[in-house]
N, C-alpha and C. Protein backbone atom coordinates (compact mmCIF):
# COMPACT_ATOMS: atom_id res chain seq x y z
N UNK A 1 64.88 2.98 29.61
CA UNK A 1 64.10 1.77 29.47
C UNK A 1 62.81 2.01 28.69
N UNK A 2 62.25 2.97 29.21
CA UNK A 2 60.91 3.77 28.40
C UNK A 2 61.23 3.58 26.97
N UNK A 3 62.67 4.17 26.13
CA UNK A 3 62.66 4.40 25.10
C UNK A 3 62.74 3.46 24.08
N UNK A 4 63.42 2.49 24.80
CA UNK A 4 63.49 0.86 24.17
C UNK A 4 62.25 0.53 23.51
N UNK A 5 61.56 0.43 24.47
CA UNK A 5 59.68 -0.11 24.88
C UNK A 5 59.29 0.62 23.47
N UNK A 6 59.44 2.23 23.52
CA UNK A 6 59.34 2.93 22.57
C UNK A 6 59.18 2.53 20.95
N UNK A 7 60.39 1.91 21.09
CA UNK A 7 60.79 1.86 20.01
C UNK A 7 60.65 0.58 19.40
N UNK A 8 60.89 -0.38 20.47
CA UNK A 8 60.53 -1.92 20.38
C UNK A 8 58.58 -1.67 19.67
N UNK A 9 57.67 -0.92 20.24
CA UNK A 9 56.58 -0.68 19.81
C UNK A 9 56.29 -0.49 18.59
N UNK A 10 57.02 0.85 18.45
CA UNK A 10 57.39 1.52 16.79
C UNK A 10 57.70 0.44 15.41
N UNK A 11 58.53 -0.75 15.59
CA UNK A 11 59.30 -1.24 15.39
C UNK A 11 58.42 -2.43 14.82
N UNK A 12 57.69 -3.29 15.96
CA UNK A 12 56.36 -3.83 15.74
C UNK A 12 55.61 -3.59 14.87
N UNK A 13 55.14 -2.12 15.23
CA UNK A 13 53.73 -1.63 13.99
C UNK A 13 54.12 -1.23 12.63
N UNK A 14 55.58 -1.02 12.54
CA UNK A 14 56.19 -0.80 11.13
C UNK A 14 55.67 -2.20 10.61
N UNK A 15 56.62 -3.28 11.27
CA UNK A 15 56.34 -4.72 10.35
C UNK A 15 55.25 -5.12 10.13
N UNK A 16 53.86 -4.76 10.97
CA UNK A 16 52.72 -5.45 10.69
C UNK A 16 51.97 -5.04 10.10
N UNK A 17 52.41 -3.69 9.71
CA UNK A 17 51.85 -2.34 8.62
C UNK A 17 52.54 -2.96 7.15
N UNK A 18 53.86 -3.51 7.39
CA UNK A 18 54.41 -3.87 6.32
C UNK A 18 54.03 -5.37 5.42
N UNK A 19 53.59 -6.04 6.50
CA UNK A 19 52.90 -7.47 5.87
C UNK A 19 51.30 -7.20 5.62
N UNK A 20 50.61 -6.39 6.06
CA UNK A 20 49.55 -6.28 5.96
C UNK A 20 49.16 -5.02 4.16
N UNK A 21 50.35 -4.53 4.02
CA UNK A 21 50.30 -4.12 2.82
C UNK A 21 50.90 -5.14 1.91
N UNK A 22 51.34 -6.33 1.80
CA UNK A 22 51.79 -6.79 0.96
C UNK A 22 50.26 -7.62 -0.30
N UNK A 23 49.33 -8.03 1.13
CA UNK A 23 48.59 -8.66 0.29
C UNK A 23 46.89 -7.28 0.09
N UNK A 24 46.40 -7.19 -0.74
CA UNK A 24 44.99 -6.23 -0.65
C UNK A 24 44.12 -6.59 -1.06
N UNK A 25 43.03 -6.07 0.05
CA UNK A 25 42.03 -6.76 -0.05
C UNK A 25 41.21 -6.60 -0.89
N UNK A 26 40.38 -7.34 -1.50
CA UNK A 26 39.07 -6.95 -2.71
C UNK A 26 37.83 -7.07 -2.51
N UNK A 27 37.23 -6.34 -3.08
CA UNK A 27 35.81 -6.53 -2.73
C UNK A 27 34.77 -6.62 -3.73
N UNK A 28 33.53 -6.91 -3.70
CA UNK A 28 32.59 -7.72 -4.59
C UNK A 28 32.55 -6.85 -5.40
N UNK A 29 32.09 -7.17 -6.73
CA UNK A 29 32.39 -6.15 -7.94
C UNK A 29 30.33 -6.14 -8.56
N UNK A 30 29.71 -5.89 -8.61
CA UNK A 30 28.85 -5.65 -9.42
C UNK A 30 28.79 -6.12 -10.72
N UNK A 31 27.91 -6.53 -11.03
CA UNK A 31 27.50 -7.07 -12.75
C UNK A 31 27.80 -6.11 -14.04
N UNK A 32 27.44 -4.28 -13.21
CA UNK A 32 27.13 -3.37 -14.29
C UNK A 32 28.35 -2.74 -13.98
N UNK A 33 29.27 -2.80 -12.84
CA UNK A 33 30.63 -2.44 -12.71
C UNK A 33 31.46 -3.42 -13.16
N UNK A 34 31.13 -4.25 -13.33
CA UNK A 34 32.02 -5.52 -14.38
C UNK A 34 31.64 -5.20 -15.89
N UNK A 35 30.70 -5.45 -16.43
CA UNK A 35 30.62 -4.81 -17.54
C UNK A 35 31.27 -3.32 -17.66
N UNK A 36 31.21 -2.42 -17.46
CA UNK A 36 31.83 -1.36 -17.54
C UNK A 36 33.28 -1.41 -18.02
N UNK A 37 33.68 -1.97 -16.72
CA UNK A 37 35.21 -2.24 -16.73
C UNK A 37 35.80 -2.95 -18.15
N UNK A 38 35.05 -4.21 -18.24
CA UNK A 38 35.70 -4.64 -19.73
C UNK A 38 35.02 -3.90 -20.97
N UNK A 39 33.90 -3.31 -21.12
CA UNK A 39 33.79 -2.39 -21.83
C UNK A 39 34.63 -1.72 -22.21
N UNK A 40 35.20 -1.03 -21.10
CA UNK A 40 36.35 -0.27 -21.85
C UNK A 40 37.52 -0.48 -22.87
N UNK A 41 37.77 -2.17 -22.72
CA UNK A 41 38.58 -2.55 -23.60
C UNK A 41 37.77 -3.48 -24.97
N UNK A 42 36.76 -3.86 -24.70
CA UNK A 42 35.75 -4.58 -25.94
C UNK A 42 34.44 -4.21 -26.21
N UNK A 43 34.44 -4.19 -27.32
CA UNK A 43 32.65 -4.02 -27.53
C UNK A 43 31.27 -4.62 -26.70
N UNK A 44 30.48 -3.83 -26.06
CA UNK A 44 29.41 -4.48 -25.25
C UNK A 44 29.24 -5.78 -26.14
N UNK A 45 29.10 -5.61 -27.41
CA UNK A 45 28.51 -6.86 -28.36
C UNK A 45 29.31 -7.90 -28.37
N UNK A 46 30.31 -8.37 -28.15
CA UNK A 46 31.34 -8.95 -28.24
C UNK A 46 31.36 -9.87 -26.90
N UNK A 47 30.77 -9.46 -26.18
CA UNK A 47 31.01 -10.46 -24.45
C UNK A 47 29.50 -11.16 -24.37
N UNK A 48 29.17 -12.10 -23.56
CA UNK A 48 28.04 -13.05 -23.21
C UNK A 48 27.91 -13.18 -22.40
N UNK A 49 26.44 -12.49 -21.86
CA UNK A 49 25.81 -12.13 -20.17
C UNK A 49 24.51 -13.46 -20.10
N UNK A 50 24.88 -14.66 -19.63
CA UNK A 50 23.34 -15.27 -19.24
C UNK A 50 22.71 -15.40 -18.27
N UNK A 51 23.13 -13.86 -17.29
CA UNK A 51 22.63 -14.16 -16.20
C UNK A 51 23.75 -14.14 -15.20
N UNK A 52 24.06 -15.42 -14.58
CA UNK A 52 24.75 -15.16 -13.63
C UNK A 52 25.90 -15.57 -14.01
N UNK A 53 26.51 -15.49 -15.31
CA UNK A 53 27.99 -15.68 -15.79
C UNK A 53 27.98 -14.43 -16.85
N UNK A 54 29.34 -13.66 -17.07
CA UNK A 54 29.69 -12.91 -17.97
C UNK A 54 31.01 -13.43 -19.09
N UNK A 55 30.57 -13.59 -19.98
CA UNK A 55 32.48 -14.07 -20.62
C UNK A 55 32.67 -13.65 -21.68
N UNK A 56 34.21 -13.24 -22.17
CA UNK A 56 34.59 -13.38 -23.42
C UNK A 56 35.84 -14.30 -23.75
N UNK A 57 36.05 -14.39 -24.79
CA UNK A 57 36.88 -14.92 -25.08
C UNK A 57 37.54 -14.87 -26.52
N UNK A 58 38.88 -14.79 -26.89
CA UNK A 58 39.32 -13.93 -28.33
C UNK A 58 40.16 -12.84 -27.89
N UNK A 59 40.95 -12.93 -29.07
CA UNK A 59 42.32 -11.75 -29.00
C UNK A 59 43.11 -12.24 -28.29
N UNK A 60 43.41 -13.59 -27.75
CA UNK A 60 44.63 -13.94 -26.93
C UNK A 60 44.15 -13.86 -25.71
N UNK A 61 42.72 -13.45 -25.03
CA UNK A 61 42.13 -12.95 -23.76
C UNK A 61 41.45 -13.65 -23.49
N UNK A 62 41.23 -13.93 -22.24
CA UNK A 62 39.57 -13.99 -21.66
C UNK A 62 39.12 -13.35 -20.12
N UNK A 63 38.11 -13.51 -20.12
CA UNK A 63 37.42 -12.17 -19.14
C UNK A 63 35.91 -13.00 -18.52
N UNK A 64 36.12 -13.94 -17.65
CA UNK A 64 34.87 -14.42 -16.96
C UNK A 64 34.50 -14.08 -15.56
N UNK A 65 33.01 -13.84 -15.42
CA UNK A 65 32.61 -13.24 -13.96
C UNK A 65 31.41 -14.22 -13.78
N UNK A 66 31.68 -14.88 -12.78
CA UNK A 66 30.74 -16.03 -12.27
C UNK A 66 30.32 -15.97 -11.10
N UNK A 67 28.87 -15.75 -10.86
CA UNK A 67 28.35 -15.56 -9.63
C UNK A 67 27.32 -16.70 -9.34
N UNK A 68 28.05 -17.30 -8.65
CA UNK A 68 27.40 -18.45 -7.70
C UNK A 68 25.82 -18.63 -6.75
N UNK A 69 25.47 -19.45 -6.44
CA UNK A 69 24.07 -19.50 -5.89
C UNK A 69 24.63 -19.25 -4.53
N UNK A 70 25.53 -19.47 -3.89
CA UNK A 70 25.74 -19.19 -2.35
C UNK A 70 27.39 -19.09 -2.24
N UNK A 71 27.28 -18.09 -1.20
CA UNK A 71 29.03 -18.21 -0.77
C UNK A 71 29.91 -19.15 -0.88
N UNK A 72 29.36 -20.34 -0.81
CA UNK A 72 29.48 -22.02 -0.34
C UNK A 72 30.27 -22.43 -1.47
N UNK A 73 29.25 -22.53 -2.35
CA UNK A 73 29.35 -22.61 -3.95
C UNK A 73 30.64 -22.29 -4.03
N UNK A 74 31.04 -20.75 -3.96
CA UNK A 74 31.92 -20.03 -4.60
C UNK A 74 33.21 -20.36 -4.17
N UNK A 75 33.39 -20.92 -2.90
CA UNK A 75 34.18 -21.26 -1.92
C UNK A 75 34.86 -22.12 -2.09
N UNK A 76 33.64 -23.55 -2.56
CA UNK A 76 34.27 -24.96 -3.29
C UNK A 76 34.98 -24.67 -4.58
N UNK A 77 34.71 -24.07 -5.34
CA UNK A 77 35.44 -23.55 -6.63
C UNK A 77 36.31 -23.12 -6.39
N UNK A 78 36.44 -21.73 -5.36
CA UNK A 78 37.82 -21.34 -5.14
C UNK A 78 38.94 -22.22 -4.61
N UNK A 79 38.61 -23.30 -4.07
CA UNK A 79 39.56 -24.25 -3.09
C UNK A 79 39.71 -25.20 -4.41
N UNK A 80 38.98 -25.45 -5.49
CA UNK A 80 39.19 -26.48 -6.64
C UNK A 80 40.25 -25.59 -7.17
N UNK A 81 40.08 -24.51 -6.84
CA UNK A 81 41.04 -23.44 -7.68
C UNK A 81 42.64 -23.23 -7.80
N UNK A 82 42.61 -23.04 -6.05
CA UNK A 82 43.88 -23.04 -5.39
C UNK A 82 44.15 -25.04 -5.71
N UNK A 83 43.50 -26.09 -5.65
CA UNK A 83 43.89 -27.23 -5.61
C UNK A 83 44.90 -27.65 -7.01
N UNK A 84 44.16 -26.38 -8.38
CA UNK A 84 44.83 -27.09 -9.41
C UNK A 84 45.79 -26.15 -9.60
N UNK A 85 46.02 -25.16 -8.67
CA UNK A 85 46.96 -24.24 -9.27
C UNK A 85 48.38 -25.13 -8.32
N UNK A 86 47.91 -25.25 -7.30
CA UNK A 86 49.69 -25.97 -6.14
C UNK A 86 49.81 -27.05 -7.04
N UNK A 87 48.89 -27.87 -7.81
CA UNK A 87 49.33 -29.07 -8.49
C UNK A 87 50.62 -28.61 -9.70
N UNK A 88 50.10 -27.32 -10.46
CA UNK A 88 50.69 -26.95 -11.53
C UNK A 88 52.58 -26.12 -10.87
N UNK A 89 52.23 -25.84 -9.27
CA UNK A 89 53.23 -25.07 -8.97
C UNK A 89 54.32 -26.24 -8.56
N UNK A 90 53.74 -27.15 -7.86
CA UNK A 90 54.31 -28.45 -7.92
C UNK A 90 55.28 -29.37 -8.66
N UNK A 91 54.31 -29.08 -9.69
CA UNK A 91 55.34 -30.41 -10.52
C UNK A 91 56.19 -29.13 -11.62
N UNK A 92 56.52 -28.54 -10.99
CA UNK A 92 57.20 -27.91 -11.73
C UNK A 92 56.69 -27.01 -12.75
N UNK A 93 55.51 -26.58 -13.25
CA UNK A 93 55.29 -26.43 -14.32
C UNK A 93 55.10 -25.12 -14.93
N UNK A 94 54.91 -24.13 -13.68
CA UNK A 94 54.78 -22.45 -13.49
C UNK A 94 56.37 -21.48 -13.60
N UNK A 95 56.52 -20.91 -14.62
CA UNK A 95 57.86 -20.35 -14.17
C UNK A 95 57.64 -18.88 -14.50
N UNK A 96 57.90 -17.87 -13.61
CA UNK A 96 57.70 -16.76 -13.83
C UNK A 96 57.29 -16.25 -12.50
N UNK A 97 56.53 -15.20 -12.36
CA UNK A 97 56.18 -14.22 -10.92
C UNK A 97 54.99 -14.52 -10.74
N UNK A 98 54.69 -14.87 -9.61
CA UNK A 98 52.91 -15.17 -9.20
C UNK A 98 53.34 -15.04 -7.78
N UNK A 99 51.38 -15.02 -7.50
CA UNK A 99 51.03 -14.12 -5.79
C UNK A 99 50.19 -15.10 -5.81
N UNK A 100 49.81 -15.49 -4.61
CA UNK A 100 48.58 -15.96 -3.95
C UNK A 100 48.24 -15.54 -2.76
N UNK A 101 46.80 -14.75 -2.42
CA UNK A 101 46.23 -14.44 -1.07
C UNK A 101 45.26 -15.82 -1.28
N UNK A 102 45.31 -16.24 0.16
CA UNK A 102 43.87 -16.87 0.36
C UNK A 102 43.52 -16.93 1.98
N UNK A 103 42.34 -15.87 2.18
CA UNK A 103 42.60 -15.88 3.57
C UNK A 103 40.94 -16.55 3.61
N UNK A 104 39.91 -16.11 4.76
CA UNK A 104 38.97 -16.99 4.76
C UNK A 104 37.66 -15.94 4.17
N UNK A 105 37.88 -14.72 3.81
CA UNK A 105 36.66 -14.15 3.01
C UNK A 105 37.27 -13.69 1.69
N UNK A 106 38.50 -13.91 0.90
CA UNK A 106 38.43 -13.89 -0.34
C UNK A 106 40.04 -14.21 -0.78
N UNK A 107 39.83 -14.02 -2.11
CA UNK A 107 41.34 -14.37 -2.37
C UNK A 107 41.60 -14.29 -3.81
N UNK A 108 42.86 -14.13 -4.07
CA UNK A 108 43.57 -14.14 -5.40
C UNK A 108 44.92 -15.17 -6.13
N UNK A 109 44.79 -15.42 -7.20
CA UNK A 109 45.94 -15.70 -7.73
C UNK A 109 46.53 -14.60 -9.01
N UNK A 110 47.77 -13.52 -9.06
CA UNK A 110 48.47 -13.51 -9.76
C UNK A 110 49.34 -13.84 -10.63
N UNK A 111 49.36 -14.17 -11.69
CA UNK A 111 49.92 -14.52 -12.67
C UNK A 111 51.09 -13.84 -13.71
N UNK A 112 52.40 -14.14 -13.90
CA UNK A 112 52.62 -13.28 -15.05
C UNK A 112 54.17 -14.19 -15.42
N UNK A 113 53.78 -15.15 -16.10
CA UNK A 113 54.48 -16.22 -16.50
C UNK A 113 54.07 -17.44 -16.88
N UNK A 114 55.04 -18.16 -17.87
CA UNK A 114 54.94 -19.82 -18.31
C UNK A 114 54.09 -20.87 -17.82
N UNK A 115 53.25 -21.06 -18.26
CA UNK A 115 52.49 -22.64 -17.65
C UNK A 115 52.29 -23.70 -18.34
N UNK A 116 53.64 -24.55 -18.01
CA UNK A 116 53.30 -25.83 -19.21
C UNK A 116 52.28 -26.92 -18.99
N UNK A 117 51.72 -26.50 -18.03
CA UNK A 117 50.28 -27.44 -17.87
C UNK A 117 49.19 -26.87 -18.55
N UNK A 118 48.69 -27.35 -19.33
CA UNK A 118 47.64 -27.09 -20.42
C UNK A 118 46.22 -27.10 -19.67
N UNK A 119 46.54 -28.22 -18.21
CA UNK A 119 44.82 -28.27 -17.84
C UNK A 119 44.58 -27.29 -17.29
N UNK A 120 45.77 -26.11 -16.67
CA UNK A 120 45.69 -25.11 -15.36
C UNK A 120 44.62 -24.44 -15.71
N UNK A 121 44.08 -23.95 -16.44
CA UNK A 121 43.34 -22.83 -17.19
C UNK A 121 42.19 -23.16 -17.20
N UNK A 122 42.14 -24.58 -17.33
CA UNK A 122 40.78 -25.33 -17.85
C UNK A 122 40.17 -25.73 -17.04
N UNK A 123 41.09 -25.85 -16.33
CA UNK A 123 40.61 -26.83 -14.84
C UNK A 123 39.59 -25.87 -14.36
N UNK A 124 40.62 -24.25 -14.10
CA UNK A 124 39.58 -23.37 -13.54
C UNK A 124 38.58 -22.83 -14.20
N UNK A 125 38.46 -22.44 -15.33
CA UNK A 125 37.41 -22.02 -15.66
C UNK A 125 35.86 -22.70 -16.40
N UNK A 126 36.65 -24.29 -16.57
CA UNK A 126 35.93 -25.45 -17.24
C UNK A 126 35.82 -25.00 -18.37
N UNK A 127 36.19 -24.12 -19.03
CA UNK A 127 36.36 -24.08 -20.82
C UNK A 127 38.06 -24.34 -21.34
N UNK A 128 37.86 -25.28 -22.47
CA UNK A 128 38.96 -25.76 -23.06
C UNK A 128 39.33 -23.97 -23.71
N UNK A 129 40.36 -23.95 -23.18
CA UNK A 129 41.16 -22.70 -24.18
C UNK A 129 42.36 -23.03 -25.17
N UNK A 130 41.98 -22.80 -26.22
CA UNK A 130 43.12 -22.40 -27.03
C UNK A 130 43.82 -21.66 -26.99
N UNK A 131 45.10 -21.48 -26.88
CA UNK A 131 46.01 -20.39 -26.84
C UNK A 131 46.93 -20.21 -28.08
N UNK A 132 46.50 -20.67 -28.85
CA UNK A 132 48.03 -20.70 -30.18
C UNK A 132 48.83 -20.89 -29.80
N UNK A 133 49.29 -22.05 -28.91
CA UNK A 133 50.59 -22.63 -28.58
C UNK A 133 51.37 -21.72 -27.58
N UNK A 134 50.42 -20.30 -27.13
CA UNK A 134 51.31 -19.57 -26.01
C UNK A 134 51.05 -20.43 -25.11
N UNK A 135 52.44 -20.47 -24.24
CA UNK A 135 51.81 -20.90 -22.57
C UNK A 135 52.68 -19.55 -21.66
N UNK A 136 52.24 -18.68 -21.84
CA UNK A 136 52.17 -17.52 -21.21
C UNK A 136 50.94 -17.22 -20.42
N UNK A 137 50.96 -16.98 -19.64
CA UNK A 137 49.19 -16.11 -18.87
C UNK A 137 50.10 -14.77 -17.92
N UNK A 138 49.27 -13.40 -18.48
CA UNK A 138 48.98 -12.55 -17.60
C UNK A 138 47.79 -11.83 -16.74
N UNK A 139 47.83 -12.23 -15.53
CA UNK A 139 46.45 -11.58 -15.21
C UNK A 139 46.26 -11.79 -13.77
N UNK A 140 44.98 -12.46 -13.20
CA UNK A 140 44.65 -12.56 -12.47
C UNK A 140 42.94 -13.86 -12.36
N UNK A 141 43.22 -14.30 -11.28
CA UNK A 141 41.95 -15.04 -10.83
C UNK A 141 41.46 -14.83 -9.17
N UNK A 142 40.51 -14.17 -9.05
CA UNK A 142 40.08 -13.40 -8.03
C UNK A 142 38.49 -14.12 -7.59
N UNK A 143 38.70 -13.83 -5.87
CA UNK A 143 37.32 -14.65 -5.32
C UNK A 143 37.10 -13.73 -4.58
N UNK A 144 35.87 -13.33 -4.25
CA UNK A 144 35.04 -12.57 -3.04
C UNK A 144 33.77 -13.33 -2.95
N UNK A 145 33.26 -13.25 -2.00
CA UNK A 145 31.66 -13.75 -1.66
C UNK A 145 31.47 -14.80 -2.86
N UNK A 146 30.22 -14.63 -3.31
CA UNK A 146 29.93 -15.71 -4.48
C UNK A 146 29.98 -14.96 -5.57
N UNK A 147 31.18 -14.99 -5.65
CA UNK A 147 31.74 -14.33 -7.42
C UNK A 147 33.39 -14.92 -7.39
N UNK A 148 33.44 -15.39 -8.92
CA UNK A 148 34.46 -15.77 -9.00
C UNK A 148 35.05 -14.75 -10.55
N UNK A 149 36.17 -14.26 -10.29
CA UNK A 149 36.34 -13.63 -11.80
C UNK A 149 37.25 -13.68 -11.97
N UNK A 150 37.87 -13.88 -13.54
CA UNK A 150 39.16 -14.60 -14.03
C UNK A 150 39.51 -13.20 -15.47
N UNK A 151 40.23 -12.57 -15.22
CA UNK A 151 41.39 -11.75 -16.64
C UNK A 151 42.54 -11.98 -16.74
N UNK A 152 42.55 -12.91 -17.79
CA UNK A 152 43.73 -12.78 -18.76
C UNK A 152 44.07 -13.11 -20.06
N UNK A 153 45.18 -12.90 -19.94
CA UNK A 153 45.67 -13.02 -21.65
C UNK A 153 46.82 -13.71 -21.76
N UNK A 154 46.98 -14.36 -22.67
CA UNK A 154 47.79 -15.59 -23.01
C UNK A 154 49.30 -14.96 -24.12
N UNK A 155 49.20 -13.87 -24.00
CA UNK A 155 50.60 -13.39 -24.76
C UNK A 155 51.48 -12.71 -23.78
N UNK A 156 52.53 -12.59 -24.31
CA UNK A 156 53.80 -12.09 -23.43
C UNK A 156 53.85 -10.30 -23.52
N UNK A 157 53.93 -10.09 -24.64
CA UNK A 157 54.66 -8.79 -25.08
C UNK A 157 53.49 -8.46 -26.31
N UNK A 158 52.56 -7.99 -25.68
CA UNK A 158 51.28 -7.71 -26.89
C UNK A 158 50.58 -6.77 -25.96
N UNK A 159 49.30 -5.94 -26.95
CA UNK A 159 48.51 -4.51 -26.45
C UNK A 159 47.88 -5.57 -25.45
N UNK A 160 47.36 -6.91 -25.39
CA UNK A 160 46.31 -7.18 -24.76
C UNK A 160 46.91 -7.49 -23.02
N UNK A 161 47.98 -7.15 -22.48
CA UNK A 161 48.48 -6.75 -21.40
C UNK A 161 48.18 -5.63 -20.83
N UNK A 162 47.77 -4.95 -21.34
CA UNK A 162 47.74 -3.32 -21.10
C UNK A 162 46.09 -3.34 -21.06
N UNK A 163 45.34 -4.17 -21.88
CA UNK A 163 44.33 -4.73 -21.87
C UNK A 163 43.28 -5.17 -20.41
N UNK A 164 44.03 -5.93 -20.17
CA UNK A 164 44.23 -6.25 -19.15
C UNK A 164 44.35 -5.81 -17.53
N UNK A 165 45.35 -4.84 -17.84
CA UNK A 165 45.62 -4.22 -16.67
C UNK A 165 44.45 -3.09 -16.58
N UNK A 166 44.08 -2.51 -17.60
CA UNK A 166 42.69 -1.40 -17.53
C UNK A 166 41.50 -2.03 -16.97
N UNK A 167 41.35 -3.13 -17.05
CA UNK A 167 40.42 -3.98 -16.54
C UNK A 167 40.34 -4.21 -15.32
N UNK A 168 41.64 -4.48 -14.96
CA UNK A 168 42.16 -4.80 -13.46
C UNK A 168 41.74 -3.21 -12.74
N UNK A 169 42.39 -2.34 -13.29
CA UNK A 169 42.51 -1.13 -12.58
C UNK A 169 40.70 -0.27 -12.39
N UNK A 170 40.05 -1.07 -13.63
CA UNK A 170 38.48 -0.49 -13.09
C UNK A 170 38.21 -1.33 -11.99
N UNK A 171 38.73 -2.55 -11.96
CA UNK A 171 37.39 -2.99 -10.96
C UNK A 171 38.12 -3.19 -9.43
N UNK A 172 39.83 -2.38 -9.59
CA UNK A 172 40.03 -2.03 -8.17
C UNK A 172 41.22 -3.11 -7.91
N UNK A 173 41.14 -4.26 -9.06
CA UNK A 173 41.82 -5.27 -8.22
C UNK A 173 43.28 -5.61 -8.64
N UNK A 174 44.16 -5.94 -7.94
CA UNK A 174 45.25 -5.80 -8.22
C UNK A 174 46.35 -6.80 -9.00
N UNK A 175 47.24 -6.34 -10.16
CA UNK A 175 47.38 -6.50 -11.19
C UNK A 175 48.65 -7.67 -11.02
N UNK A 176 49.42 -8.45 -11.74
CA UNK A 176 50.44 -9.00 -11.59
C UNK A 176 51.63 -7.95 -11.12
């Protein structure tokens, strides 16, 4: 009877070891550890710091880090976030592999596929993007505290994937 219990235990902490690795957690990234990170793939001169936003944009990419006046702030954005992304998953319009964490101190969306909704992008970041007619996105859109930060790139099968993922991999956070 003991061994059941045993094992019935064992058995338990496997699965909750196993859901609890599926999603990982992130944590606040720094201004000069954000710069860094995309440094590595673009020229310091090339990106635009005014303070409490970082961005680039070009090469099929973009790379924004937005830090909010309060958690609050960051929170309403993230929930505008998740609001326009279920709209786009909704009506059909996402086809490809994507993740979403959203628990109550941070969260992500993964990306790495088709979006024939043109506003998805825009919605979140409030800049109209051009894409040259890709509707591809690989990357990620990531929330912690009052920071919101968005990498990706709008091609399928190009260097700026790899781009991408170096970016991801400095600042810890995890990739499509």
């Amino acid at each position: 009877m003991k061994m059941k219990k045993v094992i019935s235990v064992a058995v338990l902490g496997a699965m909750a070891l196993s859901m609890t690795g599926c999603a990982k957690k992130i944590e606040s990234v720094k201004k000069g550890d954000f710069k860094d990170a995309i440094e590595e793939v673009i020229d310091d001169s090339d990106y635009s710091d005014n303070g409490s936003n970082i961005y680039y944009y070009g090469d099929n990419f973009f790379i924004e880090f937005y830090e909010f006046d309060d958690e609050d702030d960051a929170r309403d954005c993230w929930d505008d976030i998740i609001d326009s992304y279920e709209d786009a998953n909704d009506g059909g319009d996402f086809d490809g592999k994507r993740k979403t964490v959203n628990t109550d101190n941070y969260g992500y969306i993964l990306l790495d596929g088709e979006c024939e909704d043109d506003e998805f992008l825009t919605d979140i970041s409030g800049v109209y993007f051009l894409n040259g007619g890709e509707n591809y996105y690989y990357g990620g859109i990531y929330w912690v505290e009052d920071e919101i930060i968005i990498v990706m790139t709008t091609k399928d099968k190009d260097g700026n994937r790899g781009d991408i993922d170096t970016i991801l991999n400095a600042l810890g956070y995890p990739k499509p």
